[in-house]
PDB file of N, CA and C in Angstrom:
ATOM      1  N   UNK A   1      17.333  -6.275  20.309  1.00  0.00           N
ATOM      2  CA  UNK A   1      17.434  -7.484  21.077  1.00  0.00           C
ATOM      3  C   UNK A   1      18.179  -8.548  20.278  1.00  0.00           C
ATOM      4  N   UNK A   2      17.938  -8.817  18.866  1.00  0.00           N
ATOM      5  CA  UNK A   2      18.875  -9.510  18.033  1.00  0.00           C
ATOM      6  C   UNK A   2      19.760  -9.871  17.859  1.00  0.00           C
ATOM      7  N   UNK A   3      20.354  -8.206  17.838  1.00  0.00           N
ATOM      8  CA  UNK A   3      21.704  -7.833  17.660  1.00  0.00           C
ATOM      9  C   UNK A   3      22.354  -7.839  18.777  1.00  0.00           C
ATOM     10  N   UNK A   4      21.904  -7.766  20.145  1.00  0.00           N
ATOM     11  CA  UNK A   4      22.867  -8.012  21.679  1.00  0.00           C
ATOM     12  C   UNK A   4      22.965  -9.147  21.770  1.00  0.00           C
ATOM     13  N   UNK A   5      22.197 -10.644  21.513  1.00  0.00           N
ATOM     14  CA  UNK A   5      21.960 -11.748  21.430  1.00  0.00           C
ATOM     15  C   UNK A   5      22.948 -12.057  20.574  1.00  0.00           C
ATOM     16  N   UNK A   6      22.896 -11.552  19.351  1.00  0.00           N
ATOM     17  CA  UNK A   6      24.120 -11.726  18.376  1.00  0.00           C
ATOM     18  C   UNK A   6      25.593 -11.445  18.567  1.00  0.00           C
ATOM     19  N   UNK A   7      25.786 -10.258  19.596  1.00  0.00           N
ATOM     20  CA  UNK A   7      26.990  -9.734  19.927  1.00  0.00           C
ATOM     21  C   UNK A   7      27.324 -10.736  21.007  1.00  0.00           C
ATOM     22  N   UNK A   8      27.041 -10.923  21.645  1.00  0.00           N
ATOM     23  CA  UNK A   8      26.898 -12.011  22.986  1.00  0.00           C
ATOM     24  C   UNK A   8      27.045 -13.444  22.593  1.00  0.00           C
ATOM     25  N   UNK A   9      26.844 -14.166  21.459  1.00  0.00           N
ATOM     26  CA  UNK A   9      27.076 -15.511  20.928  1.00  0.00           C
ATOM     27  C   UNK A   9      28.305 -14.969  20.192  1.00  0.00           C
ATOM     28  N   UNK A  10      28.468 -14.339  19.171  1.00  0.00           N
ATOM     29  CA  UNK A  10      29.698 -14.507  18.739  1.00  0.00           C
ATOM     30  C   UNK A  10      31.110 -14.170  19.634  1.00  0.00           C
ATOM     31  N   UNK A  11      30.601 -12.821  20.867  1.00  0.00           N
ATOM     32  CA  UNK A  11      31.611 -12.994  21.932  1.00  0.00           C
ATOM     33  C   UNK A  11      31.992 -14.418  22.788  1.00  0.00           C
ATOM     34  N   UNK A  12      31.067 -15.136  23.124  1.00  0.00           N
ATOM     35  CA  UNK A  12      31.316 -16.272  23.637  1.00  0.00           C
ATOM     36  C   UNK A  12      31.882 -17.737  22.926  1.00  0.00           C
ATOM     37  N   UNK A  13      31.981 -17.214  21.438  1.00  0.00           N
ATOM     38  CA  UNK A  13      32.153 -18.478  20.566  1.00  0.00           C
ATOM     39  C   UNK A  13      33.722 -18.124  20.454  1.00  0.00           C
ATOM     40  N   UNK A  14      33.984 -16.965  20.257  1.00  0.00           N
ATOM     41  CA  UNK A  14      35.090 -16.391  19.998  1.00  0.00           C
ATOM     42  C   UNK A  14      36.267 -17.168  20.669  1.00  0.00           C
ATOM     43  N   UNK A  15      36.177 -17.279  22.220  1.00  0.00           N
ATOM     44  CA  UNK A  15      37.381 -17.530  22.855  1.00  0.00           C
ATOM     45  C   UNK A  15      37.723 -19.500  22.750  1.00  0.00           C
ATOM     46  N   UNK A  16      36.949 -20.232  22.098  1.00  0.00           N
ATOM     47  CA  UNK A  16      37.434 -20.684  22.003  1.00  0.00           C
ATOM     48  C   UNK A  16      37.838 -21.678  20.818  1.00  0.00           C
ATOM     49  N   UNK A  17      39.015 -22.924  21.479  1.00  0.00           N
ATOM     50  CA  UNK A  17      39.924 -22.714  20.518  1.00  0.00           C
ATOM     51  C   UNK A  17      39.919 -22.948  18.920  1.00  0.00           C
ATOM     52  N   UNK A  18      38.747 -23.834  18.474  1.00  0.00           N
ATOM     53  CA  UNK A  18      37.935 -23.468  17.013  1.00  0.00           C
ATOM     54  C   UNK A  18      38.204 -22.412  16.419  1.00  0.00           C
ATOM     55  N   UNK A  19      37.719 -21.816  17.210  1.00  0.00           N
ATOM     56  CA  UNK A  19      37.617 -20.122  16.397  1.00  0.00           C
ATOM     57  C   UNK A  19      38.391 -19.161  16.857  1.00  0.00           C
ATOM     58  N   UNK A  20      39.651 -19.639  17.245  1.00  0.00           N
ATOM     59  CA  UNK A  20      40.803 -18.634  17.768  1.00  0.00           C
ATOM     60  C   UNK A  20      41.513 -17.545  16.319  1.00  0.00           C
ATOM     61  N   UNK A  21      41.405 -16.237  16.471  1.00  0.00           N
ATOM     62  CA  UNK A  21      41.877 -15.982  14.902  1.00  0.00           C
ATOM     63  C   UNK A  21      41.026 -15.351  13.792  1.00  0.00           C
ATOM     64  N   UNK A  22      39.623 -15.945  14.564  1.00  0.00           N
ATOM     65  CA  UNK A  22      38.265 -16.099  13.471  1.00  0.00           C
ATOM     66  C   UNK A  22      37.463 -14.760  13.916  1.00  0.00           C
ATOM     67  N   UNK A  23      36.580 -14.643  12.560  1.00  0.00           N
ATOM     68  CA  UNK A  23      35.792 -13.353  12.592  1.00  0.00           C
ATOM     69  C   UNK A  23      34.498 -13.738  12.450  1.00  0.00           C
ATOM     70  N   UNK A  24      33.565 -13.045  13.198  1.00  0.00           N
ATOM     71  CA  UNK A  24      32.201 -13.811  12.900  1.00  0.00           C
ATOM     72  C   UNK A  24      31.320 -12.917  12.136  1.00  0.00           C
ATOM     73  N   UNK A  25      30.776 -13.110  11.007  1.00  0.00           N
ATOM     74  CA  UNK A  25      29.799 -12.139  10.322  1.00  0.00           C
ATOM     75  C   UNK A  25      28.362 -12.646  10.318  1.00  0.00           C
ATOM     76  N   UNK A  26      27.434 -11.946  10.871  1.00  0.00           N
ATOM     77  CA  UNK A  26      25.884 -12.035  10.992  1.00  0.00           C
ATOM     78  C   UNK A  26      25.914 -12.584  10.062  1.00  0.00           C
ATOM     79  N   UNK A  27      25.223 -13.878   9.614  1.00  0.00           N
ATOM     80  CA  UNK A  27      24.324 -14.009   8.424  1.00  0.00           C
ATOM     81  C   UNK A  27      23.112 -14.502   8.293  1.00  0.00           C
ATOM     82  N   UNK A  28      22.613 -14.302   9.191  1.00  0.00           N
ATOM     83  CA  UNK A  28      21.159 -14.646   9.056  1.00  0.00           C
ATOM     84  C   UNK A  28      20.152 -14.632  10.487  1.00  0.00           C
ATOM     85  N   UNK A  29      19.290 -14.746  10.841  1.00  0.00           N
ATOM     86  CA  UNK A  29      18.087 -15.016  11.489  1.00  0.00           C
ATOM     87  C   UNK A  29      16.847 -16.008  11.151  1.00  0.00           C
ATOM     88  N   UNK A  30      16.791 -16.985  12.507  1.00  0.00           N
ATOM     89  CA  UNK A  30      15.528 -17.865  11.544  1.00  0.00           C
ATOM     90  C   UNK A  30      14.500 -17.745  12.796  1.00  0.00           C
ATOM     91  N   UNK A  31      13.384 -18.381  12.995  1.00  0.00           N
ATOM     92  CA  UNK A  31      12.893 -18.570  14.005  1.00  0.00           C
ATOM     93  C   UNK A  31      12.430 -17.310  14.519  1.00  0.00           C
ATOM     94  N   UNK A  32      12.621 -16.574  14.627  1.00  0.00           N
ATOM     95  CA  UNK A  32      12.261 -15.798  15.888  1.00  0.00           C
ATOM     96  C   UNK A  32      11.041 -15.212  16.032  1.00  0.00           C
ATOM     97  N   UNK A  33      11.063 -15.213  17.826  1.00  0.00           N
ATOM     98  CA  UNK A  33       9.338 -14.960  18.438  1.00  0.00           C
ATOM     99  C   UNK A  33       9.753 -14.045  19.517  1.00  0.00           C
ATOM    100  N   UNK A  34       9.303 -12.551  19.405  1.00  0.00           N
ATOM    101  CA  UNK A  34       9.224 -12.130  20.487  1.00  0.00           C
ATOM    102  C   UNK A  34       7.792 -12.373  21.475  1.00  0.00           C
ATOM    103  N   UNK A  35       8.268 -12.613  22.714  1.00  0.00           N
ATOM    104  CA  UNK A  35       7.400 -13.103  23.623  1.00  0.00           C
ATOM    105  C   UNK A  35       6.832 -12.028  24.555  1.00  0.00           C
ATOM    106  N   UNK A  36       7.385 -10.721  24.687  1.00  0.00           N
ATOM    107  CA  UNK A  36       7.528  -9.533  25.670  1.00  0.00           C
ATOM    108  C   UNK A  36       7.851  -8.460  25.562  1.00  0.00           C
ATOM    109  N   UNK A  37       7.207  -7.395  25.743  1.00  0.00           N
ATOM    110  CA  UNK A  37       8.141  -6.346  25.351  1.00  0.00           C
ATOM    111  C   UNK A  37       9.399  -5.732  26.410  1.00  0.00           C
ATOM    112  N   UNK A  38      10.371  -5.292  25.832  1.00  0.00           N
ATOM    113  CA  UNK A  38      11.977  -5.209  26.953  1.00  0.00           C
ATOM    114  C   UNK A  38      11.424  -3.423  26.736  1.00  0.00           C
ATOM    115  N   UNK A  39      11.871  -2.915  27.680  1.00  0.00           N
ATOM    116  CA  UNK A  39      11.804  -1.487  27.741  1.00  0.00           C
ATOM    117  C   UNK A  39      13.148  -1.127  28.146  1.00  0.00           C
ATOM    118  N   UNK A  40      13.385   0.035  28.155  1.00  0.00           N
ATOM    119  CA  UNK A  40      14.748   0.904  29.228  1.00  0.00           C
ATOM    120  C   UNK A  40      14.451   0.709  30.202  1.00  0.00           C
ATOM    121  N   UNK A  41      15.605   0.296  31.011  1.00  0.00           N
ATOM    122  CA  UNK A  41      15.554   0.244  32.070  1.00  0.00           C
ATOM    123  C   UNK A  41      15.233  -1.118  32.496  1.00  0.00           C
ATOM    124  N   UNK A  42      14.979  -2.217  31.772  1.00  0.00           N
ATOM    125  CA  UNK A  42      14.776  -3.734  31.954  1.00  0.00           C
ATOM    126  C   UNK A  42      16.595  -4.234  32.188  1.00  0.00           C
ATOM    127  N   UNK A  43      16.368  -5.231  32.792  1.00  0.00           N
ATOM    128  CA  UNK A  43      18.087  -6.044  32.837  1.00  0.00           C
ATOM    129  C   UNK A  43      17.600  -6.975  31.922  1.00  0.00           C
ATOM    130  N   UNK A  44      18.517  -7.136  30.694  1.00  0.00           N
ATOM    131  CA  UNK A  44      18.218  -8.331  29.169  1.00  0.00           C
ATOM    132  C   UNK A  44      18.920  -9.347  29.581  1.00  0.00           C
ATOM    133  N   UNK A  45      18.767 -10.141  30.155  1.00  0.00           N
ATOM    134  CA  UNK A  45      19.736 -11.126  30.511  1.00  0.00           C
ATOM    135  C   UNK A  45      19.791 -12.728  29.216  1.00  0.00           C
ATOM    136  N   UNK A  46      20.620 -13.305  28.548  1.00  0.00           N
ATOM    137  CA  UNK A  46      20.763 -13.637  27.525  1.00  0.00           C
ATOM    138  C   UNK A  46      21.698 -15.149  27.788  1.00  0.00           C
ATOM    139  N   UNK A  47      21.154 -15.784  26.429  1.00  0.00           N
ATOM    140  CA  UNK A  47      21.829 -17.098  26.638  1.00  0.00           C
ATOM    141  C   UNK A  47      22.034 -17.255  25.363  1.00  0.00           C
ATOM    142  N   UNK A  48      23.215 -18.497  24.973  1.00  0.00           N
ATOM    143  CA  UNK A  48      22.874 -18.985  23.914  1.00  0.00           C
ATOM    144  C   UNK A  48      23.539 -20.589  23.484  1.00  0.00           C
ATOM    145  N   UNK A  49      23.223 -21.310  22.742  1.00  0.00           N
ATOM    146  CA  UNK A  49      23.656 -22.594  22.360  1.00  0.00           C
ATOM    147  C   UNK A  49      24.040 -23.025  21.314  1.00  0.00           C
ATOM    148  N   UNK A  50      25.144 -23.757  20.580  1.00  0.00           N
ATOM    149  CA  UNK A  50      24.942 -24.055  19.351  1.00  0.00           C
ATOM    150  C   UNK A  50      24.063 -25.291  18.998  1.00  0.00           C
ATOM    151  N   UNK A  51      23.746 -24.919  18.037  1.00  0.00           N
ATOM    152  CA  UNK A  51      23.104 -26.116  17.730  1.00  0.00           C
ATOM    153  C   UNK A  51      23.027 -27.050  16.305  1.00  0.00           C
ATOM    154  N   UNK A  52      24.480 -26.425  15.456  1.00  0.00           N
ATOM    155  CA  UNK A  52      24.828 -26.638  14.501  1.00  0.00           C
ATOM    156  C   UNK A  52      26.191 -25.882  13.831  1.00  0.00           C
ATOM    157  N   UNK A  53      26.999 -27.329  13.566  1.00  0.00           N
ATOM    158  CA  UNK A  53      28.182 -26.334  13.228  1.00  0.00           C
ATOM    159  C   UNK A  53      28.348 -27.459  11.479  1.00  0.00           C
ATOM    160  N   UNK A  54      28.720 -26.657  10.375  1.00  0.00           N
ATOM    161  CA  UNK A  54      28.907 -27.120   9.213  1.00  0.00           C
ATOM    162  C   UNK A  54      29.752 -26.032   8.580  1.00  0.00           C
ATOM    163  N   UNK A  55      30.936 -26.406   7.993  1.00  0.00           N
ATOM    164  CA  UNK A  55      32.358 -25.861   7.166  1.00  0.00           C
ATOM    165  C   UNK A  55      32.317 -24.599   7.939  1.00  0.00           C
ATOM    166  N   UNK A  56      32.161 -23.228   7.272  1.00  0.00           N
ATOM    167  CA  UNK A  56      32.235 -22.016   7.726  1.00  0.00           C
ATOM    168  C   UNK A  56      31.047 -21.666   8.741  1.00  0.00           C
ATOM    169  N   UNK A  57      29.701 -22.115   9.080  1.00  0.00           N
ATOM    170  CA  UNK A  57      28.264 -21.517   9.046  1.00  0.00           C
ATOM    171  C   UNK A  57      28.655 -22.313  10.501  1.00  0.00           C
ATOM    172  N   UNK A  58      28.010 -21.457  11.390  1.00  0.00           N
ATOM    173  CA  UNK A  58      27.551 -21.817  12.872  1.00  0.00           C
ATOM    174  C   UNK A  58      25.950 -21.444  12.925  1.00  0.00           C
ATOM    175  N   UNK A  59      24.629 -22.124  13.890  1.00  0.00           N
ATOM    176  CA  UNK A  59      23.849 -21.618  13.758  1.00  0.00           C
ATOM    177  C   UNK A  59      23.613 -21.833  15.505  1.00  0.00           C
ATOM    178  N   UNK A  60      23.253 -21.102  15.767  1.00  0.00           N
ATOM    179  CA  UNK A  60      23.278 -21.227  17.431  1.00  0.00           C
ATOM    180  C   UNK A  60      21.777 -20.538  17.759  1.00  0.00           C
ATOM    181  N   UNK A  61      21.340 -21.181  19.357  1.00  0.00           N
ATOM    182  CA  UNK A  61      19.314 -21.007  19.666  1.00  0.00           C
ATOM    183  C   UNK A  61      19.897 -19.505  20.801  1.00  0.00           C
ATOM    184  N   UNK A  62      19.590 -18.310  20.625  1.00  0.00           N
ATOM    185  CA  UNK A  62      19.752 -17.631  22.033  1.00  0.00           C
ATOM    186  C   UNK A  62      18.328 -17.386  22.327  1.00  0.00           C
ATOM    187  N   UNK A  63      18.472 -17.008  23.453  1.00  0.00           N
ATOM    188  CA  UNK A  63      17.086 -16.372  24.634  1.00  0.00           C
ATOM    189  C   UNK A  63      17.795 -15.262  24.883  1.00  0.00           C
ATOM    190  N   UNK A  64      16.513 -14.508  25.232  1.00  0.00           N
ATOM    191  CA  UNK A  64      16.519 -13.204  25.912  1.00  0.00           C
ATOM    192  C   UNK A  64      15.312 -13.016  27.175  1.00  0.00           C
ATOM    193  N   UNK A  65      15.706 -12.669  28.463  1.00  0.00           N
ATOM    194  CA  UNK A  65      14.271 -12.545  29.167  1.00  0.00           C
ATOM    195  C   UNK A  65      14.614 -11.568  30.028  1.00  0.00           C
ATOM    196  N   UNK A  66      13.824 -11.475  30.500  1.00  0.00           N
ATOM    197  CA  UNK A  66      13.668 -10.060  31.694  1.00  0.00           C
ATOM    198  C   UNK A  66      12.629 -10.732  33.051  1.00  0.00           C
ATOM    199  N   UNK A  67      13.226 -10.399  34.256  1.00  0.00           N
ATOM    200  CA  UNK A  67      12.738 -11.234  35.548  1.00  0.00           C
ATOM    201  C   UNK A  67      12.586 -12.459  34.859  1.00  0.00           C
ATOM    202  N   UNK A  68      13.409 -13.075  34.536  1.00  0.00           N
ATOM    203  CA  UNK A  68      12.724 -14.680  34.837  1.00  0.00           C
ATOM    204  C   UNK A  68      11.767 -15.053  33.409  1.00  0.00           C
ATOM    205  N   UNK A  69      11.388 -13.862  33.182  1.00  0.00           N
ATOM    206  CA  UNK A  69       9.988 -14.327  31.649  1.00  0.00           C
ATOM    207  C   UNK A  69      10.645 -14.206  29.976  1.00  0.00           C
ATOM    208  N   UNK A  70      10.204 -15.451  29.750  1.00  0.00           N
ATOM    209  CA  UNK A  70      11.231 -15.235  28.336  1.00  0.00           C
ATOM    210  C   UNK A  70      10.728 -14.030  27.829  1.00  0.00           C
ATOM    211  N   UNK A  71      11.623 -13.143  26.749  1.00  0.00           N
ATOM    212  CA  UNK A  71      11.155 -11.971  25.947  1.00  0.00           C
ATOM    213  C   UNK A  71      11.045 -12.205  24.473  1.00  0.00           C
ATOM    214  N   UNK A  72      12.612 -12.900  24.439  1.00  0.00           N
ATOM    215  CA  UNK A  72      12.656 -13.328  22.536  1.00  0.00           C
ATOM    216  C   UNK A  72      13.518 -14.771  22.808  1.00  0.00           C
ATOM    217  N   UNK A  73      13.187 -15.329  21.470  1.00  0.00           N
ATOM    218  CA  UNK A  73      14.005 -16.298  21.036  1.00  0.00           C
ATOM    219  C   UNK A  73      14.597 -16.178  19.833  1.00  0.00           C
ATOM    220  N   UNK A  74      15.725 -16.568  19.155  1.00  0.00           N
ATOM    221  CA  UNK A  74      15.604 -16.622  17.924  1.00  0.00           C
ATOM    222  C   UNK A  74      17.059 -17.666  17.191  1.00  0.00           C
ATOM    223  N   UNK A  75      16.998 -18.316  16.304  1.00  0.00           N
ATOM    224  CA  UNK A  75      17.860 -19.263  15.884  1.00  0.00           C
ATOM    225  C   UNK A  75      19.063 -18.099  14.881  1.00  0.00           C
ATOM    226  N   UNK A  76      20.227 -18.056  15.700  1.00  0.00           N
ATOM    227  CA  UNK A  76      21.159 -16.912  14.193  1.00  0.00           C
ATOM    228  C   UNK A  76      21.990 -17.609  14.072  1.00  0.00           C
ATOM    229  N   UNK A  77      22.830 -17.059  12.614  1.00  0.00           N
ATOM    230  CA  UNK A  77      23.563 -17.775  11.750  1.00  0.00           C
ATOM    231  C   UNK A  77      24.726 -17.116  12.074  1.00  0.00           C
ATOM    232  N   UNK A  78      25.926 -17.630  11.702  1.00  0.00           N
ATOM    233  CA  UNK A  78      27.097 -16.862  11.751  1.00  0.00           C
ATOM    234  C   UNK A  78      27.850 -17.236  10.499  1.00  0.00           C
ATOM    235  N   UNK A  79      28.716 -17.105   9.882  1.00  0.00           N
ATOM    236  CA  UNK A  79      29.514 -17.645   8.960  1.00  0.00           C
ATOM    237  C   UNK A  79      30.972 -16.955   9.838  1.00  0.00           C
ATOM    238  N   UNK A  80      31.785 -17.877   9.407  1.00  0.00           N
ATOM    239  CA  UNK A  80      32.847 -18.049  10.486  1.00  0.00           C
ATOM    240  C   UNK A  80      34.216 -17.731   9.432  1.00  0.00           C
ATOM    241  N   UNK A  81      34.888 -16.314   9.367  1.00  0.00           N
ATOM    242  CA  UNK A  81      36.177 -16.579   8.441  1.00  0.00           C
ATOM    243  C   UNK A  81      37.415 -16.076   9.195  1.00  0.00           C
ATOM    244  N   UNK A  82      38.846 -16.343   8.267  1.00  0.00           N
ATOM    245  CA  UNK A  82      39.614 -15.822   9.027  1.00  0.00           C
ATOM    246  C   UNK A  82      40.208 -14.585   8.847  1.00  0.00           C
ATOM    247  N   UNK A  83      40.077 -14.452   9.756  1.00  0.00           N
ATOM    248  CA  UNK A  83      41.084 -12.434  10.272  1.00  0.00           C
ATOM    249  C   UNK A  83      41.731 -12.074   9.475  1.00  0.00           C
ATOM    250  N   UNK A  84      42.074 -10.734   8.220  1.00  0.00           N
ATOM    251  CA  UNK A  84      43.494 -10.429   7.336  1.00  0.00           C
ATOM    252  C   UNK A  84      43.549  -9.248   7.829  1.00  0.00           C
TER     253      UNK A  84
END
C-alpha cells in the first residue's frame, strides 16, 4: 500500500513543471497508520498532497481507502534529483 501511494505521488508530481527532467527517489516514511485491512480484489483508491517542499526533499500526506473507509495514511519523503 506504501509503495502504490508512493508510485502514485511521485507520478503526479512528475508532470509538473518543477520537476520536469527530475527523478524521484523514496526516501523515507513518517506517520503512518493503517486503518483497514485492503485484500485482493478491493479497488485502492488513493490521494495525495504536498505538504512540504525544501531544496531537493518533497514530503507529501497520501490516503488510501477502499468504499469510502480510510485504509492507510502515511506522510513520504521524496528527494528530488536530476535525470543523467
Amino acid at each position: 500500500q506504501l509503495e502504490a501511494m508512493a508510485q502514485m505521488s511521485a507520478g503526479a508530481l512528475a508532470p509538473l513543471p518543477a520537476y520536469k527532467g527530475k527523478l524521484f527517489l523514496y526516501a523515507g516514511v513518517d506517520a503512518v497508520r493503517f486503518r483497514r485491512q485492503v485484500i485482493p480484489g478491493d479497488r485502492f483508491d488513493m490521494e495525495t498532497e504536498v505538504i512540504k517542499r525544501k531544496g531537493p526533499l518533497v514530503k507529501v500526506h497520501a490516503k488510501g481507502s477502499v468504499n469510502g473507509q480510510l485504509a492507510v495514511e502515511a506522510d513520504l519523503m521524496f528527494s528530488v534529483i536530476d535525470k543523467k
